[in-house]
Protein backbone atom coordinates (compact mmCIF):
# COMPACT_ATOMS: atom_id res chain seq x y z
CA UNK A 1 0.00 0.00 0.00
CA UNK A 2 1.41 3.19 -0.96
CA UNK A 3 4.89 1.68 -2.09
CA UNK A 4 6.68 2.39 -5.21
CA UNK A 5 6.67 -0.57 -7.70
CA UNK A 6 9.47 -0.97 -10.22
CA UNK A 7 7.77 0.19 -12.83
CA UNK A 8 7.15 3.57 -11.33
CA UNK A 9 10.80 3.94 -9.89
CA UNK A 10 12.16 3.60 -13.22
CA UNK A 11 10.69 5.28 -15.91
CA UNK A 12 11.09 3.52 -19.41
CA UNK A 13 13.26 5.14 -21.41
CA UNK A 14 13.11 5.52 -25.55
CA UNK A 15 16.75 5.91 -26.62
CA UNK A 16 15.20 6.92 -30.44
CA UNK A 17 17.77 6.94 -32.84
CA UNK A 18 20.56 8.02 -30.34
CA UNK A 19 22.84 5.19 -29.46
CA UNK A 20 22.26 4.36 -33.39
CA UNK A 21 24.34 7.90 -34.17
CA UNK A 22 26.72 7.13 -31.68
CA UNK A 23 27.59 4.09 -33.27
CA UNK A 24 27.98 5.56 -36.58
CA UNK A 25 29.87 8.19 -35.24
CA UNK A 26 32.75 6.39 -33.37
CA UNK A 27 32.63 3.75 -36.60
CA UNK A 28 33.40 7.25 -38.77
CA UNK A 29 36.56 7.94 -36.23
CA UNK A 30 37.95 4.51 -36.47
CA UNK A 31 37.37 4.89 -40.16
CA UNK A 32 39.43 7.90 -40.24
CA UNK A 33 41.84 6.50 -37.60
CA UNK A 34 42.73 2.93 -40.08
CA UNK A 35 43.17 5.73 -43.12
CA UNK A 36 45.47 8.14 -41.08
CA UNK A 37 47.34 4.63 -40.46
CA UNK A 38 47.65 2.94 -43.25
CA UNK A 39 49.13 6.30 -45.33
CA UNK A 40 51.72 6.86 -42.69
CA UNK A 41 52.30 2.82 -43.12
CA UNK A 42 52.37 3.61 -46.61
CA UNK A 43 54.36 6.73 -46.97
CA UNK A 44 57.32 5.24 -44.52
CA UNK A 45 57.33 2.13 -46.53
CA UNK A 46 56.95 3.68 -50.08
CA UNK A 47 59.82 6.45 -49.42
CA UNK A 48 62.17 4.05 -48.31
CA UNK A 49 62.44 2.58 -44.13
CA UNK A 50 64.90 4.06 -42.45
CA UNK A 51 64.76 3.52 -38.60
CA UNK A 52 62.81 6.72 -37.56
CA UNK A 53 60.09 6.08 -39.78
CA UNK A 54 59.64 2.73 -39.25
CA UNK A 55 58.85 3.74 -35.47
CA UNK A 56 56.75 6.40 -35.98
CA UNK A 57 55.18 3.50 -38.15
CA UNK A 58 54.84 1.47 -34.81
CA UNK A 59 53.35 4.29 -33.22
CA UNK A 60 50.90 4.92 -35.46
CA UNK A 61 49.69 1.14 -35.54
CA UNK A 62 49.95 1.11 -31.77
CA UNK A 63 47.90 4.19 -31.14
CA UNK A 64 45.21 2.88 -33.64
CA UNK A 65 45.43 -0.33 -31.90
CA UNK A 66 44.73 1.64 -28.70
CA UNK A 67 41.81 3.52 -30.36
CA UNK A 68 40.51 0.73 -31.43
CA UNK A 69 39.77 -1.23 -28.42
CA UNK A 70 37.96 1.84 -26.57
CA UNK A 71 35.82 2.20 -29.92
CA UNK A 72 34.90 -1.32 -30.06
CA UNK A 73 34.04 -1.23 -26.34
CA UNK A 74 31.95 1.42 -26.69
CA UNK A 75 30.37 0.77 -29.83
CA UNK A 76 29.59 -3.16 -27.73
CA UNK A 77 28.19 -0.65 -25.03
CA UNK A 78 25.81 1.38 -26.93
CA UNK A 79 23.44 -2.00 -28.15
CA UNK A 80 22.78 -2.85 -24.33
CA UNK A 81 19.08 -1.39 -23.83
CA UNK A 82 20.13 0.86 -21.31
CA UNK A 83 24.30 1.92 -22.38
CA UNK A 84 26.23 2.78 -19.75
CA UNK A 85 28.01 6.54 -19.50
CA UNK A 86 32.09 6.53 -21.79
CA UNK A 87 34.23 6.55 -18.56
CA UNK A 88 36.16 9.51 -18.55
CA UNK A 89 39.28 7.27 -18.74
CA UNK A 90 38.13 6.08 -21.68
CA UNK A 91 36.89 8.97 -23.26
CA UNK A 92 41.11 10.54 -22.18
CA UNK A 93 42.22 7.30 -24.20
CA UNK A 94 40.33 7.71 -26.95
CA UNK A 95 41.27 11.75 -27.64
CA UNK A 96 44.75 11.27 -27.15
CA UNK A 97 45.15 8.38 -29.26
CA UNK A 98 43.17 10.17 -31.90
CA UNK A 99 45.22 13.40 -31.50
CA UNK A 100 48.64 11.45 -31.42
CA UNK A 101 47.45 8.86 -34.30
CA UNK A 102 47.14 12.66 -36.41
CA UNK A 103 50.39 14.25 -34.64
CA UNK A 104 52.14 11.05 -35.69
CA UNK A 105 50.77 10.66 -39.68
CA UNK A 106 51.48 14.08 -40.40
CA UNK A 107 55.30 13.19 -39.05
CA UNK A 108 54.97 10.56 -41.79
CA UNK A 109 53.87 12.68 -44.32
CA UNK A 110 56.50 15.65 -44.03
């Protein structure tokens, strides 16, 4: 009498097309991610591999390794019916291997 029933503690929730654009929007970045890595893979092997490049080469693979992971977490995340929040370790991870992937391809490229 006068409790509070599950249903009425937690309200249902319609995502809409939300966690759908999320998705597509992380798949986008790794998209862009794998292209930023395999150029610098392909400018450091098509110029000639000296030492240097070859580990900014690493780099570059690691660091899109790196991003990789976090997206695929996420993106595993985001089809549960109620996704849990990016961690803000995660979310770090993510930026700076983004930003260094970029830092490190343009190295490649000049």
């Amino acid at each position: 009498m006068g409790g509070v029933t599950d249903a009425e503690a937690e309200p249902v929730r319609d995502p809409g097309l939300q966690p759908e654009r999320t998705r597509l929007a992380w798949r986008r970045t790794t998209l862009s991610c794998t292209v930023a890595a395999v150029l610098a893979a392909r400018a450091v092997l098509h110029g000639g591999a000296t030492a240097s490049g070859l580990l900014v080469c690493a780099l570059c693979l690691l660091l899109w390794l790196g991003f990789l992971v976090v997206a695929h977490r996420r993106m595993l995340a985001l089809s549960a019916r109620r996704p849990r929040t990016l961690s803000a370790g995660a979310a770090w991870t993510a930026a700076v291997c983004t930003l260094a992937l970029a830092v490190c391809a343009a190295a490649t490229v000049v």
